[in-house]
N, C-alpha and C. Protein backbone atom coordinates (compact mmCIF):
# COMPACT_ATOMS: atom_id res chain seq x y z
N UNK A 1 -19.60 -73.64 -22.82
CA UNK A 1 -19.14 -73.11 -21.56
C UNK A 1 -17.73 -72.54 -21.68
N UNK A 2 -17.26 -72.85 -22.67
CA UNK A 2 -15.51 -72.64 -22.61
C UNK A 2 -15.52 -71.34 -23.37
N UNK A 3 -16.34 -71.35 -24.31
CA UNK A 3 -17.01 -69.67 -25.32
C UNK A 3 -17.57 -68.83 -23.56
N UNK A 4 -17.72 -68.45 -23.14
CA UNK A 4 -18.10 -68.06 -22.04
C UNK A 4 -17.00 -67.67 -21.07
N UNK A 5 -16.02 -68.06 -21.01
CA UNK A 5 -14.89 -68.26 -19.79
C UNK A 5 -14.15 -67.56 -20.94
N UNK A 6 -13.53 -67.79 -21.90
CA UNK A 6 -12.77 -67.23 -23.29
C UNK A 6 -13.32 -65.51 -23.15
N UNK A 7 -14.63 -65.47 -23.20
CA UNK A 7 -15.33 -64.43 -23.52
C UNK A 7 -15.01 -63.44 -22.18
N UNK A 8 -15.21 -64.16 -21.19
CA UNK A 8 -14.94 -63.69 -19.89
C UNK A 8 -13.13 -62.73 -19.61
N UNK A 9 -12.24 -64.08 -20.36
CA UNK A 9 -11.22 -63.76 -20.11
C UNK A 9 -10.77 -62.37 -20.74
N UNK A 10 -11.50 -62.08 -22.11
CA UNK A 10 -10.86 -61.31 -23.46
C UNK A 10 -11.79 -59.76 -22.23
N UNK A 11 -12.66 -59.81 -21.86
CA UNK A 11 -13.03 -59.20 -21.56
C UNK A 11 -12.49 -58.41 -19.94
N UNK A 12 -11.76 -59.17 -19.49
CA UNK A 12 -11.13 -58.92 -17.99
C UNK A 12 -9.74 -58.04 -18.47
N UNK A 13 -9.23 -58.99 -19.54
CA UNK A 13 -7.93 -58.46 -20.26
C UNK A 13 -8.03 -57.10 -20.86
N UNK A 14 -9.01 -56.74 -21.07
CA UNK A 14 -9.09 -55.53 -22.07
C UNK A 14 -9.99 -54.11 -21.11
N UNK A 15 -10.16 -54.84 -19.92
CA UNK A 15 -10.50 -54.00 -18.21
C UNK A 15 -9.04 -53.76 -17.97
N UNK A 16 -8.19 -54.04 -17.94
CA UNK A 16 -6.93 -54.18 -17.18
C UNK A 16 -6.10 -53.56 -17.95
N UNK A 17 -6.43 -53.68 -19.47
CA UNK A 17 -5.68 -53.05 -19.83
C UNK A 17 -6.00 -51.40 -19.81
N UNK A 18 -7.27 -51.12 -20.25
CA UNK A 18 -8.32 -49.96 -20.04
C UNK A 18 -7.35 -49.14 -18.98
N UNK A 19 -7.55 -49.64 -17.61
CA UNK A 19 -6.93 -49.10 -16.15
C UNK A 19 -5.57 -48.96 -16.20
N UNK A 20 -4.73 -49.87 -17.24
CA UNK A 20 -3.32 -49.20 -16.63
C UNK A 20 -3.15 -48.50 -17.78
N UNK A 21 -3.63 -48.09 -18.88
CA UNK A 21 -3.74 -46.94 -20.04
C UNK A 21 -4.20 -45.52 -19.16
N UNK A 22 -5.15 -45.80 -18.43
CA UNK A 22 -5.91 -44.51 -17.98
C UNK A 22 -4.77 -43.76 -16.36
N UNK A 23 -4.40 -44.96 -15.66
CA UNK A 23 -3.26 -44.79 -14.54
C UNK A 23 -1.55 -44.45 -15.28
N UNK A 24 -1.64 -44.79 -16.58
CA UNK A 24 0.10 -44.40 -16.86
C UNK A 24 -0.29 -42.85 -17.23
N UNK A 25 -1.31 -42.39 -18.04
CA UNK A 25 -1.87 -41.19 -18.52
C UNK A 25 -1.61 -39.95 -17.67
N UNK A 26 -2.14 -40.75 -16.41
CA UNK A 26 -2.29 -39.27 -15.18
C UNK A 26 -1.18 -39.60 -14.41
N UNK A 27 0.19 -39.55 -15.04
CA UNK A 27 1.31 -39.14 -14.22
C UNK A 27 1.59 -38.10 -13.81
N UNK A 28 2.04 -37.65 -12.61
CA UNK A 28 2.10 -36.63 -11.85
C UNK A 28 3.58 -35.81 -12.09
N UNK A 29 3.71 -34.58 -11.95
CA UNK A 29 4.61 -33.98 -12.11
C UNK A 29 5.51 -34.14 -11.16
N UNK A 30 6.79 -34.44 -11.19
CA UNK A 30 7.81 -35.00 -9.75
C UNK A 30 8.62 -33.60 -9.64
N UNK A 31 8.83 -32.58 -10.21
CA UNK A 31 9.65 -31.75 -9.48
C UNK A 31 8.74 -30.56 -9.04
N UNK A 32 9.20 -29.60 -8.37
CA UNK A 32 8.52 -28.17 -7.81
C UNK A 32 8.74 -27.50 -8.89
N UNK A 33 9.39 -27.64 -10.32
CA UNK A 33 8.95 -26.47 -11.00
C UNK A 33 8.18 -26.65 -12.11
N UNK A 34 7.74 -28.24 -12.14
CA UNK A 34 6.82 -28.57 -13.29
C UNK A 34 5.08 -28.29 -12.02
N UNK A 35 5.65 -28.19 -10.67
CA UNK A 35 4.07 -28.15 -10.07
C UNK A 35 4.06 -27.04 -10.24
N UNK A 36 4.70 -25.95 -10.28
CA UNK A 36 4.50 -24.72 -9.86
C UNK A 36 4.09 -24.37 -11.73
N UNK A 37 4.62 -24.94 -12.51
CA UNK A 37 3.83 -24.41 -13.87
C UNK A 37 2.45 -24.89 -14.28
N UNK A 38 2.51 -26.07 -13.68
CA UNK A 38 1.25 -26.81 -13.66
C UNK A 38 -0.51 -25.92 -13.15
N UNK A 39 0.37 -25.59 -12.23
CA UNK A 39 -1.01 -24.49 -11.06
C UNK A 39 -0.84 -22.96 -11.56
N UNK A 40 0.21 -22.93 -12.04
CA UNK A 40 0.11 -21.37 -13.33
C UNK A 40 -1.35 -21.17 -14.11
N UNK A 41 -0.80 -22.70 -14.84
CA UNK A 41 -1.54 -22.69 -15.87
C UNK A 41 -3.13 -23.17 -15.78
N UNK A 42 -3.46 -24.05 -14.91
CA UNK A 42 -4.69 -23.63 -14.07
C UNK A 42 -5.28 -22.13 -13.77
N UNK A 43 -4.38 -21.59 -13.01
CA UNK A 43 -5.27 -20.24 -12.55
C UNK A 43 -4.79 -19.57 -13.60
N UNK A 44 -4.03 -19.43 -14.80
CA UNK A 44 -4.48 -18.51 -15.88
C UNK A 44 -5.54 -18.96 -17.06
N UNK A 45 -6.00 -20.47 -16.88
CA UNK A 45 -7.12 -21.21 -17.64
C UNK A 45 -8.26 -21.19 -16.88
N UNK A 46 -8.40 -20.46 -15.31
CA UNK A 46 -9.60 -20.08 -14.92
C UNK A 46 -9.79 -18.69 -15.09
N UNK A 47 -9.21 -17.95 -14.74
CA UNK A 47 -8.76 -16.60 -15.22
C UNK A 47 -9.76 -16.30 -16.43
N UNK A 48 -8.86 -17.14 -17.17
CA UNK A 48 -9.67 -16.79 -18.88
C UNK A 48 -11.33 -17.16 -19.27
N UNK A 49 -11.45 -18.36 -18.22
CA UNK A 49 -12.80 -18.84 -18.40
C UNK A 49 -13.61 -17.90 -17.83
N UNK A 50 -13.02 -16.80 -16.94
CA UNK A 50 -13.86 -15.70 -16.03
C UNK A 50 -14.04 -14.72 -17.27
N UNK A 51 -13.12 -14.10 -17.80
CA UNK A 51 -13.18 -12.81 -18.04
C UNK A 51 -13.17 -13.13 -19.92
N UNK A 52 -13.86 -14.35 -20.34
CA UNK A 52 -13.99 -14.05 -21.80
C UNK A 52 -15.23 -15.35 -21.73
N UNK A 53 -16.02 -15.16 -20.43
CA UNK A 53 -17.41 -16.07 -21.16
C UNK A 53 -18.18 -14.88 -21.75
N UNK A 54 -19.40 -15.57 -21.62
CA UNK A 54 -20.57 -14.51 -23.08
C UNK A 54 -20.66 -13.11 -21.85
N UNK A 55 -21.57 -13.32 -20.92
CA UNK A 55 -21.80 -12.45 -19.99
C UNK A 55 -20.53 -11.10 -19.89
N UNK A 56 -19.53 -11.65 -19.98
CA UNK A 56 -18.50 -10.40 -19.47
C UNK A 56 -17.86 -9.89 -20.96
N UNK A 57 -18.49 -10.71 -22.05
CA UNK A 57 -17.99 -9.99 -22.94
C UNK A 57 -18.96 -8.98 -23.63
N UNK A 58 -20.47 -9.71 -23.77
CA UNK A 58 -21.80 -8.73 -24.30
C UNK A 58 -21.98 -7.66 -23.17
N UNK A 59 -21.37 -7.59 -22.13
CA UNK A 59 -22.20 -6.29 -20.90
C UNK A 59 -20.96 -5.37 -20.81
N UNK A 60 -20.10 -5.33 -21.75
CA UNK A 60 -18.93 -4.29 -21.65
C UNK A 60 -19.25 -3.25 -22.33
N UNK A 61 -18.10 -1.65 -22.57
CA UNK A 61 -18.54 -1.12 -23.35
C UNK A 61 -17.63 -1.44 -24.35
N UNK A 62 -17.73 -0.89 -25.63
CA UNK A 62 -16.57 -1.23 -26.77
C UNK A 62 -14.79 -0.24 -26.63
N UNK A 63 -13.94 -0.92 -26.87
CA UNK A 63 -12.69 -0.20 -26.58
C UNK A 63 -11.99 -0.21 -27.99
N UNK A 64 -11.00 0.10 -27.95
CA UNK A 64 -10.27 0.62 -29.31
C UNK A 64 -10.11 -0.73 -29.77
N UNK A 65 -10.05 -1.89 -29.36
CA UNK A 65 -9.90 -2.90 -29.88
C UNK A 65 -10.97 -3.63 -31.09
N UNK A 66 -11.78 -2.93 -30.91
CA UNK A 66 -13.41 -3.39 -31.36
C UNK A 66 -13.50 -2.63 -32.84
N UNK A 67 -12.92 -1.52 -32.80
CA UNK A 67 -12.40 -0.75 -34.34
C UNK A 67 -11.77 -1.07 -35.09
N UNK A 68 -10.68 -1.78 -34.67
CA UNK A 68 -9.49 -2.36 -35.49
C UNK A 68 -10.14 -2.56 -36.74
N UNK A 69 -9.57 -2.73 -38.47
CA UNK A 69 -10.06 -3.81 -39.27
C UNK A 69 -9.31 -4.55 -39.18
N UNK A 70 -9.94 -5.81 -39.68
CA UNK A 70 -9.60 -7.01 -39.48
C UNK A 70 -9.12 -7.44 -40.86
N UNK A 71 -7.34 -8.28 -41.35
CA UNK A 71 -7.78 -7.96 -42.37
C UNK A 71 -7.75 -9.77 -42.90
């Protein structure tokens, strides 16, 4: 019974610790110019997810970029 309660404990301890690893992680930005880079960089990381998935890149036509060699 005491293997059980031990087992119990190691296991509550290592929940608790889990949660304040995952709560120190997602600290929040405290001034207006780390939010304001923060939401930059969001809408230029949706931005990009728009205009370079497969769809918008196979249905274009080719531009001077597509000639280049590569070296």
């Amino acid at each position: 019974m005491a293997a059980v309660g031990v087992l119990l404990g190691v296991l509550g301890l290592f929940a608790a610790l889990l949660c304040w690893k995952v709560a120190r992680r997602r600290s929040t930005t405290e001034s207006a110019e780390g939010l304001r880079i923060e939401q930059d960089s969001r809408v230029e990381a949706a931005r990009n997810k728009y205009q370079y998935n497969a769809l918008a890149q196979h249905n274009t036509m080719p531009n001077i970029g597509d000639y280049r060699s590569r070296k």
